[in-house]
Protein backbone atom coordinates (compact mmCIF):
# COMPACT_ATOMS: atom_id res chain seq x y z
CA UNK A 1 -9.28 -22.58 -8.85
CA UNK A 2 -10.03 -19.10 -7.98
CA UNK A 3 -13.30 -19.96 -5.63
CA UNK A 4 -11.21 -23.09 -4.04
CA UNK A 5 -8.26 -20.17 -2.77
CA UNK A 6 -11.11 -18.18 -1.34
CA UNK A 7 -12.97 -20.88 0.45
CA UNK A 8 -9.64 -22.39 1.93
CA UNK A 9 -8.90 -18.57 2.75
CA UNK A 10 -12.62 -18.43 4.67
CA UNK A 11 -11.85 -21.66 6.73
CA UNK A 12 -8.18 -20.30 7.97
CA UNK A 13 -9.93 -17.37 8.56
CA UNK A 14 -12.98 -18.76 10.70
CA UNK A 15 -10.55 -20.64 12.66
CA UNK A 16 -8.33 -17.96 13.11
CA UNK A 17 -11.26 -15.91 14.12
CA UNK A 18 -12.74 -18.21 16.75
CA UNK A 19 -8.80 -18.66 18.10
CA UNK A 20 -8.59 -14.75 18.66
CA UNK A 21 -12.05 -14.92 20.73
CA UNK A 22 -13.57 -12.20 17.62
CA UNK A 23 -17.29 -12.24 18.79
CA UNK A 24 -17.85 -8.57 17.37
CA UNK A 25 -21.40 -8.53 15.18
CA UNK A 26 -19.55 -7.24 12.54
CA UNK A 27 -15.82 -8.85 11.20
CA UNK A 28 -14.42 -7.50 8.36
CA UNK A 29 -10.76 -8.61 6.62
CA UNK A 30 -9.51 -5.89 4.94
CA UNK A 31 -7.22 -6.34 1.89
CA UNK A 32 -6.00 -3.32 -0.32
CA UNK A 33 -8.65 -3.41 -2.83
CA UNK A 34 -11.93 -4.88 -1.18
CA UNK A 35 -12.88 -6.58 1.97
CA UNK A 36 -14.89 -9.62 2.95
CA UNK A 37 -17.56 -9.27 5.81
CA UNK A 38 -18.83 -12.00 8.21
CA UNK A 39 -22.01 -10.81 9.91
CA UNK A 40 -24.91 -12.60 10.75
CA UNK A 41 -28.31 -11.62 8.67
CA UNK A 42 -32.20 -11.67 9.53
CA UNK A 43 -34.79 -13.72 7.68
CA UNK A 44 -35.06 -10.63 5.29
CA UNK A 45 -31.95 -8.78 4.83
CA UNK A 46 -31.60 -5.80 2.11
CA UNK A 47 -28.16 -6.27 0.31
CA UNK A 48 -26.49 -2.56 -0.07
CA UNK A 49 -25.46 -1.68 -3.09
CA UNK A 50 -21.92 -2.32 -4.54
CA UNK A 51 -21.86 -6.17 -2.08
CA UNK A 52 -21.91 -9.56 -3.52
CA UNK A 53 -22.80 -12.24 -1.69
CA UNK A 54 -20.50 -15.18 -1.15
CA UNK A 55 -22.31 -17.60 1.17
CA UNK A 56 -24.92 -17.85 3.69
CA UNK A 57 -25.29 -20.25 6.11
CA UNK A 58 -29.19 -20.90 5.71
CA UNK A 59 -30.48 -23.78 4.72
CA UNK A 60 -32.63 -22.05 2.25
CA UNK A 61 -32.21 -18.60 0.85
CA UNK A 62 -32.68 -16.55 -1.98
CA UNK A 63 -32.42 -13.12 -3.51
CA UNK A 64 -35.17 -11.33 -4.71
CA UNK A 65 -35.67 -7.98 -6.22
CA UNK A 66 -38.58 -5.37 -4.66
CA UNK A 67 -40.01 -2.96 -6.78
CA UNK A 68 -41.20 -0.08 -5.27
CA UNK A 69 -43.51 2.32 -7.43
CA UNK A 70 -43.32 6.12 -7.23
CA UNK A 71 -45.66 8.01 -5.20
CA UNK A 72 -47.52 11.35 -6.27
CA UNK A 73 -49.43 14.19 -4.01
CA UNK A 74 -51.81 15.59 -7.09
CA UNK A 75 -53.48 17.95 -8.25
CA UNK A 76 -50.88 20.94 -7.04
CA UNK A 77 -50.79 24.28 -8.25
CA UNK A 78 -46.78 24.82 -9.46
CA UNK A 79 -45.45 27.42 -6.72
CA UNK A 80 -44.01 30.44 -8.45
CA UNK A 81 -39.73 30.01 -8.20
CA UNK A 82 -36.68 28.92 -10.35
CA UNK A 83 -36.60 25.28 -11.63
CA UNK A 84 -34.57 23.35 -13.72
CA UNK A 85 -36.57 21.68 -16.62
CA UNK A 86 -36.01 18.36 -18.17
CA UNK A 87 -38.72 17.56 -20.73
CA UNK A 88 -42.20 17.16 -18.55
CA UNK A 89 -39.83 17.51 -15.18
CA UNK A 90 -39.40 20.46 -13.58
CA UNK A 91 -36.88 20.54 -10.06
CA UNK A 92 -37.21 23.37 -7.93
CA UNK A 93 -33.28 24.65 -6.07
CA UNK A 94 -34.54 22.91 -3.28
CA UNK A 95 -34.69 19.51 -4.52
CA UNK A 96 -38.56 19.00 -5.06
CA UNK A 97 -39.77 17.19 -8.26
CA UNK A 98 -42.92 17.99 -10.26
CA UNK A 99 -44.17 16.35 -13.44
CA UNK A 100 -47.30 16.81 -15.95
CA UNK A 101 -50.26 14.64 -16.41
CA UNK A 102 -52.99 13.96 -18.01
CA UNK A 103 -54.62 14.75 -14.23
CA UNK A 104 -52.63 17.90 -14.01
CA UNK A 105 -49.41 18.82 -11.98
CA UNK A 106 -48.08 15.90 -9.63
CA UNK A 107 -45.49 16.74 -6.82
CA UNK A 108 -43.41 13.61 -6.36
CA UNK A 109 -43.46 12.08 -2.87
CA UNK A 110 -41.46 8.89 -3.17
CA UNK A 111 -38.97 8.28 -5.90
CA UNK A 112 -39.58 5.03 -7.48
CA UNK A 113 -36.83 2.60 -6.24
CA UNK A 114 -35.53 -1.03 -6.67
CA UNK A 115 -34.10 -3.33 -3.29
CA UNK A 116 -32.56 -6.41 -3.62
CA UNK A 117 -33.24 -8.67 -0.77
CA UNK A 118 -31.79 -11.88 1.03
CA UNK A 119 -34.55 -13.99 1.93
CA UNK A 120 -33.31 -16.94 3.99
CA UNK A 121 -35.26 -19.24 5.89
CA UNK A 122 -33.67 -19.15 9.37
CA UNK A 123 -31.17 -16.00 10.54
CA UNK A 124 -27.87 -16.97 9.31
CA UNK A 125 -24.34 -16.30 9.15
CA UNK A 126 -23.47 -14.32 5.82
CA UNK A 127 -20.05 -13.71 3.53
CA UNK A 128 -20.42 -10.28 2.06
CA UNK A 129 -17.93 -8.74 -0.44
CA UNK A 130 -17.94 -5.40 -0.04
CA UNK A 131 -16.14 -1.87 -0.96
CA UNK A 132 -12.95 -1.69 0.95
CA UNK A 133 -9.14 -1.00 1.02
CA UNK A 134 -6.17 -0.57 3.22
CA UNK A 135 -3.04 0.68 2.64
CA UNK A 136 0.15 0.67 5.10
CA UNK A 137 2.85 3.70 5.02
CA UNK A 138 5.58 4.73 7.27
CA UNK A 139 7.24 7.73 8.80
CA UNK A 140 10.98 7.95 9.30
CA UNK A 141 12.34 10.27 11.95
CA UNK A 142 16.21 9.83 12.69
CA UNK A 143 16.48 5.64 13.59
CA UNK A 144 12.47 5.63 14.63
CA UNK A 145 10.27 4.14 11.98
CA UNK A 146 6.25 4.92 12.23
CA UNK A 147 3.99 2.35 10.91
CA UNK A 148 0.82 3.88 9.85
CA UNK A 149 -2.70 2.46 8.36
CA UNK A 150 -5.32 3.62 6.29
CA UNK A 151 -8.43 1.58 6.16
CA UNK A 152 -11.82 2.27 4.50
CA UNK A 153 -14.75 0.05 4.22
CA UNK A 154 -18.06 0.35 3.05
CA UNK A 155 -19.58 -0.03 6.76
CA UNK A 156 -19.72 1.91 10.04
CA UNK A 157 -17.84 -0.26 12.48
CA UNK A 158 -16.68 -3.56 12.38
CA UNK A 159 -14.47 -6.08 14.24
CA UNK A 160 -10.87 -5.28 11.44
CA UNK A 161 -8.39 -7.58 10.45
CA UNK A 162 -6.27 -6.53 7.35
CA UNK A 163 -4.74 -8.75 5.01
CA UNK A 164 -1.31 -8.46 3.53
CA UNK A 165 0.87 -10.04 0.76
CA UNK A 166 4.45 -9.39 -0.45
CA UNK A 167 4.70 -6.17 -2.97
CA UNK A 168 1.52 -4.62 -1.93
CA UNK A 169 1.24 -1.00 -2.64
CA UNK A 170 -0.73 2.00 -2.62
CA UNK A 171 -1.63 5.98 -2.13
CA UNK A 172 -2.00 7.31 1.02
CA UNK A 173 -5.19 9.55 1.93
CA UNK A 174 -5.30 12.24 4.52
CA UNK A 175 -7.58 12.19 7.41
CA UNK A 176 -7.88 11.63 11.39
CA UNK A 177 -5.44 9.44 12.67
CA UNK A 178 -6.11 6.83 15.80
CA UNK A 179 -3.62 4.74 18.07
CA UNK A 180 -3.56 1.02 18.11
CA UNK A 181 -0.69 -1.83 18.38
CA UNK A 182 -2.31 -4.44 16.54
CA UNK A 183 -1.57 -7.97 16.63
CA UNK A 184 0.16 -9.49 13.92
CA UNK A 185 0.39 -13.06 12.10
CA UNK A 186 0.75 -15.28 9.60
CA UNK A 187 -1.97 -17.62 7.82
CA UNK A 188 -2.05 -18.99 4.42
CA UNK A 189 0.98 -16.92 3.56
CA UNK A 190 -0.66 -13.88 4.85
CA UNK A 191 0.04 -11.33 7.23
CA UNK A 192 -2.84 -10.67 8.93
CA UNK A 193 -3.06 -7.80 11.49
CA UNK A 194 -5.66 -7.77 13.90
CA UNK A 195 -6.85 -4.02 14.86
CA UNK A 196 -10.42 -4.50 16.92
CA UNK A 197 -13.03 -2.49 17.02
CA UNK A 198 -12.96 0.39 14.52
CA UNK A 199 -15.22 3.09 14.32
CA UNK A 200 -16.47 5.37 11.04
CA UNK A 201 -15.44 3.06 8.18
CA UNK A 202 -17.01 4.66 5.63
CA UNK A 203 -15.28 7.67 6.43
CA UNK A 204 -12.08 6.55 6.21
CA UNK A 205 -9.59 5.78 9.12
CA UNK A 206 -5.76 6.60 9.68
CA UNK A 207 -3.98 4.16 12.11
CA UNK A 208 -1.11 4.53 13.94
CA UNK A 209 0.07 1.25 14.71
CA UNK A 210 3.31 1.37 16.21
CA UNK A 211 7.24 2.74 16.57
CA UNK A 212 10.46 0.96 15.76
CA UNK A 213 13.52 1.07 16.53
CA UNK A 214 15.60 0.86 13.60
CA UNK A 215 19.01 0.60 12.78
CA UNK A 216 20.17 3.16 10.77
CA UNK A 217 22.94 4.00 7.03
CA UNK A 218 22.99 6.82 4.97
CA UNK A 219 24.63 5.92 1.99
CA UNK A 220 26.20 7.91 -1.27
CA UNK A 221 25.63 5.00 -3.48
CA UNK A 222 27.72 4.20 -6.41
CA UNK A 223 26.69 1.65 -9.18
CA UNK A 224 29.86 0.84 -11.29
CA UNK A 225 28.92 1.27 -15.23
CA UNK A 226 32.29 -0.22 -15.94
CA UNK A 227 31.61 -1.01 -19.93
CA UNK A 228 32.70 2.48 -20.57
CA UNK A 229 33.80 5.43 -19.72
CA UNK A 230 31.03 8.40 -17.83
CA UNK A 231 31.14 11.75 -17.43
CA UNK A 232 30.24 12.88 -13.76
CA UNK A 233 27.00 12.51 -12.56
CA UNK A 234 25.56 12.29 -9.28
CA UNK A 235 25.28 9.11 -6.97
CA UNK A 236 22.12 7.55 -5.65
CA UNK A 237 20.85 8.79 -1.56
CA UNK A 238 20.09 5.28 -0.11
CA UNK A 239 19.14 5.22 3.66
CA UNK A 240 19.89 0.65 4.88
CA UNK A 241 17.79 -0.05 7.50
CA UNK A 242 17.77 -2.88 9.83
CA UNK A 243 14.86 -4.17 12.42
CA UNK A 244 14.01 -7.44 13.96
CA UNK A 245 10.22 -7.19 11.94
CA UNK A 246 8.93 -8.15 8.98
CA UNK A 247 7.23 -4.73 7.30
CA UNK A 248 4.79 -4.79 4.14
CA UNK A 249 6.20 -2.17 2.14
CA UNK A 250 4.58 1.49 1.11
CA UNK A 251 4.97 4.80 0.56
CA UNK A 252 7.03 6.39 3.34
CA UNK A 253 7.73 9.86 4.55
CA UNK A 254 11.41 10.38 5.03
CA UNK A 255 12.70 13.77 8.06
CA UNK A 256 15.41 15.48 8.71
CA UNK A 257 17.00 18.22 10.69
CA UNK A 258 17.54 21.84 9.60
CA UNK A 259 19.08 24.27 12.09
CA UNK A 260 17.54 22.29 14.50
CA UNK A 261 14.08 21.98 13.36
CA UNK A 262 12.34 18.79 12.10
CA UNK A 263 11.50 19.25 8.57
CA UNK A 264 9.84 16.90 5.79
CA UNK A 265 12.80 15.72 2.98
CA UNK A 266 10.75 13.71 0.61
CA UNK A 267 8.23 10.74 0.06
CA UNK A 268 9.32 7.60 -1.62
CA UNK A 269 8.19 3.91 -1.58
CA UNK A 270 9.97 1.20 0.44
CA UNK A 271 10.13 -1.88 -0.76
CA UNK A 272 9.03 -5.15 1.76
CA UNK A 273 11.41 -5.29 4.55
CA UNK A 274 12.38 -8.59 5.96
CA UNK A 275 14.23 -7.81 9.04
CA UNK A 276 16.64 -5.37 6.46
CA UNK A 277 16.13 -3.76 3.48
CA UNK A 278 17.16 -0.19 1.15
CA UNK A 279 14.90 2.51 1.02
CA UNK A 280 15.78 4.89 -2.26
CA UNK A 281 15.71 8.44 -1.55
CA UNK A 282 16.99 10.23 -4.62
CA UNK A 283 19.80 11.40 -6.44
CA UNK A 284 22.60 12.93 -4.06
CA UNK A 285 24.20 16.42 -4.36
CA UNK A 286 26.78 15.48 -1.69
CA UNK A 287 28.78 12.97 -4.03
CA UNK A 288 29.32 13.00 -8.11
CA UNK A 289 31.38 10.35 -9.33
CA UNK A 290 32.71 9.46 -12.87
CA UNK A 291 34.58 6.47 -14.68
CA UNK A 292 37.61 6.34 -16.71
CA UNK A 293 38.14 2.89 -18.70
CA UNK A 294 41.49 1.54 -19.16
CA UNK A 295 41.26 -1.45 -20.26
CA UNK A 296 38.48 -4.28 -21.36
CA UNK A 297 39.52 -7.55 -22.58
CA UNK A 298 38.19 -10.28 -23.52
CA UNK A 299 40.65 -13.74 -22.63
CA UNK A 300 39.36 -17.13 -22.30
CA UNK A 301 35.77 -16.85 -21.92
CA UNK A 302 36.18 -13.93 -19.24
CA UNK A 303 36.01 -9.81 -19.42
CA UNK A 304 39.31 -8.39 -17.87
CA UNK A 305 38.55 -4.73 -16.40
CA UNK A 306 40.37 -2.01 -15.02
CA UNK A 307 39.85 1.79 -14.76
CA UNK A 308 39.93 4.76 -12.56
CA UNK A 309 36.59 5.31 -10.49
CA UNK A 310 36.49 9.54 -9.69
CA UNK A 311 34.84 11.07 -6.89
CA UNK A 312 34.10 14.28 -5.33
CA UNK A 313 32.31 15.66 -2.36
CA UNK A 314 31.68 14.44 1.14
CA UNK A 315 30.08 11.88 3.26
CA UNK A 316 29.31 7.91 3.13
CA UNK A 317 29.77 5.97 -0.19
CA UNK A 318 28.82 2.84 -1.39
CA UNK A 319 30.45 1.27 -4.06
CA UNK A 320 28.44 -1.74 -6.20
CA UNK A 321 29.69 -3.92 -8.77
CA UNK A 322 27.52 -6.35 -10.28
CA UNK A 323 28.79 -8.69 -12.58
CA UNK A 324 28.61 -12.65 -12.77
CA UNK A 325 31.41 -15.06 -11.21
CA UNK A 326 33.39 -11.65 -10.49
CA UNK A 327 37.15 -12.75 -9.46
CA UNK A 328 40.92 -11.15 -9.44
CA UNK A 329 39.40 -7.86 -7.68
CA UNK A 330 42.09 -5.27 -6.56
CA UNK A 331 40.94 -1.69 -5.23
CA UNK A 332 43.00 1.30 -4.88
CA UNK A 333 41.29 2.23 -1.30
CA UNK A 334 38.21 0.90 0.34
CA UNK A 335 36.84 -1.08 2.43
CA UNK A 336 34.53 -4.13 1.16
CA UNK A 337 31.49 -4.70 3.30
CA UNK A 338 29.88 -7.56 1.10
CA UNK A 339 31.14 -10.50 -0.96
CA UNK A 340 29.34 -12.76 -2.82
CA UNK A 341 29.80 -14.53 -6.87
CA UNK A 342 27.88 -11.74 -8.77
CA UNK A 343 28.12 -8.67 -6.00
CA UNK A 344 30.67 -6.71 -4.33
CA UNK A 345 29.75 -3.86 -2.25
CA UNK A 346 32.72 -1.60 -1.28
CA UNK A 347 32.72 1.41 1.36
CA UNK A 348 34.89 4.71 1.31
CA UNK A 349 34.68 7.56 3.30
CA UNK A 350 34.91 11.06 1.03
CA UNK A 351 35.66 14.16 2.01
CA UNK A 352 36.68 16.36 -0.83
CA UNK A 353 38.50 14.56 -4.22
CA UNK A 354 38.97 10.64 -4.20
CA UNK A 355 40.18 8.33 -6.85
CA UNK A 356 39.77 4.78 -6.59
CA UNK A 357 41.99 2.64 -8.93
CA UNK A 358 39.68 -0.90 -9.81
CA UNK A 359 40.51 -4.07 -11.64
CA UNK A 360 38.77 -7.30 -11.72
CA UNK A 361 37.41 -10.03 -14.11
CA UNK A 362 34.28 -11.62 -14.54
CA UNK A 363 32.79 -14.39 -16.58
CA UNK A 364 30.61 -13.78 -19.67
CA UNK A 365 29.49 -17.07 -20.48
């Protein structure tokens, strides 16, 4: 089953290939944790180490192994210096080998050393699975959003396309960073973005890939724990966004401003954004709330609730209930920005001391 998702995967992708016009000698589709590689291959073709082969075209191939012996310059007198000695092995500190035997000292000239090799019976095209990863993150300056990419591979340039799912994730290395706007869509429930040409793979490449414009909340958010009563505690920082794209989510770097200077506020990891979407920043020090039960009854199949929700600071809050077939709601104050059977979402501007008198039921079967 495994094999018959790849190969259908392959044949979107050569079509999707020959659609874009990709004629580079090297293509490579990058997903977060390897990559495959379509190249095309002489008659004799050593495989690096760490690929596996997945097809080739040819319509006769095979892969061998070459043994190559080690070579020795003897007899040598041993040069006076400072070696490191491992039974009848002695290294010098510049990296020169010398060994005993029965003929006397023997400097080594070639280490012995093992190739595997394609050997095919016309050149071919060749699938190669090789070392690789990406991973997307994002930058967040006021209501402009930075899409970034970091792309390895286990090659010096190719033709890259990278390959993304839902709830892909990953760390973020440091390094150079390029420009590009790459071309995005969608095959086999993939999101495929096309970047070109890249450059010193094996090094490791940052991408910028583009800015957008976002639509911007900062929210004081407030989950109701309405079983019992709480002591204060602090509410959750929880920026909304909204955007006409569709972002793979990753870790993102979040800025603000202090007396007029940009300055880093935190890292956290975003979640997939389709067109909108909540990005968790941490807990808040500018609103602590805390819940006084009145009453919890149980009548006909159904909790009845009520109680006193306390608040205290300053800015925007957010107010979620969650609760199954919720019904008979009555707030003190407030504003509710979202309705539906098992969620309410209310919103209340604080400045200083707020108390927000709630009652509702809610179904428990």
């Amino acid at each position: 089953m495994v094999f018959k998702k790849v190969w259908i995967f392959i044949f979107f992708f050569t079509a999707f290939s020959l659609a874009l016009g990709v004629c580079y000698a090297n293509t490579v589709v990058i997903f977060p944790s390897y990559g495959l590689l379509y190249t095309s291959i002489p008659t004799k073709f050593e495989l690096p180490t760490n690929w596996q082969i997945a097809h080739v075209s040819a319509s006769k191939w095979s892969l061998v192994t070459e043994h190559s012996p080690a070579k020795y310059l003897l007899p040598v007198e041993l040069p006076r210096g400072v070696y490191q000695l491992t039974e009848s092995i002695v290294t010098t500190e510049s990296g020169e080998t010398y060994i005993s035997t029965p003929f006397g000292i023997a400097k080594l000239v070639v280490a012995e050393s093992k190739k595997n090799i394609i050997k095919s019976s016309e050149q071919a095209d060749a699938l190669f699975r090789i070392p690789a990863s990406h991973r997307i993150y994002y930058v967040l300056r006021g209501d402009k959003l930075e899409q970034y990419f970091y792309i390895y591979a286990a090659i010096d340039s190719a033709f890259v396309i990278l390959s993304s799912i839902p709830q892909e994730r990953g760390y973020i290395p440091t390094g150079k960073i390029l420009a590009a706007a790459a071309e995005e869509s969608t095959v086999s429930g993939r999101k495929l973005f096309v970047i070109g040409v890249v450059d010193e793979l094996s090094k490791g490449v940052n991408i910028r890939n583009k800015v957008i414009q976002v639509s911007r909340k900062d929210w004081n958010v407030v989950e109701l724990n309405y079983l019992s009563s709480t002591d204060w505690q602090p509410a959750d920082y929880v920026i909304d966004i909204r955007c006409n794209e569709e972002l793979p989510g990753g870790e993102i770097h979040i800025y603000g401003t202090l007396m007029e200077k940009t300055v880093p506020l935190g890292s956290t990891i975003m979640s997939d954004i389709n067109r909108e979407g909540s990005i968790y920043v941490s807990k808040s020090w500018e609103v602590f709330h805390s819940w006084s039960l009145g009453k919890l009854l149980k009548v006909s199949g159904r909790n009845l609730v009520s109680g006193t929700l306390n608040l205290k600071g300053q800015g925007a809050v957010k107010i979620v209930l969650r609760a199954k077939n919720i019904a008979d709601l009555k707030l003190s104050s407030g504003k509710i920005i979202r309705q539906a059977a098992d969620l309410v979402e209310v919103e209340l501007n604080l400045s200083g001391v707020a108390k927000v008198d709630i009652s509702f039921s809610y179904s428990i079967e």
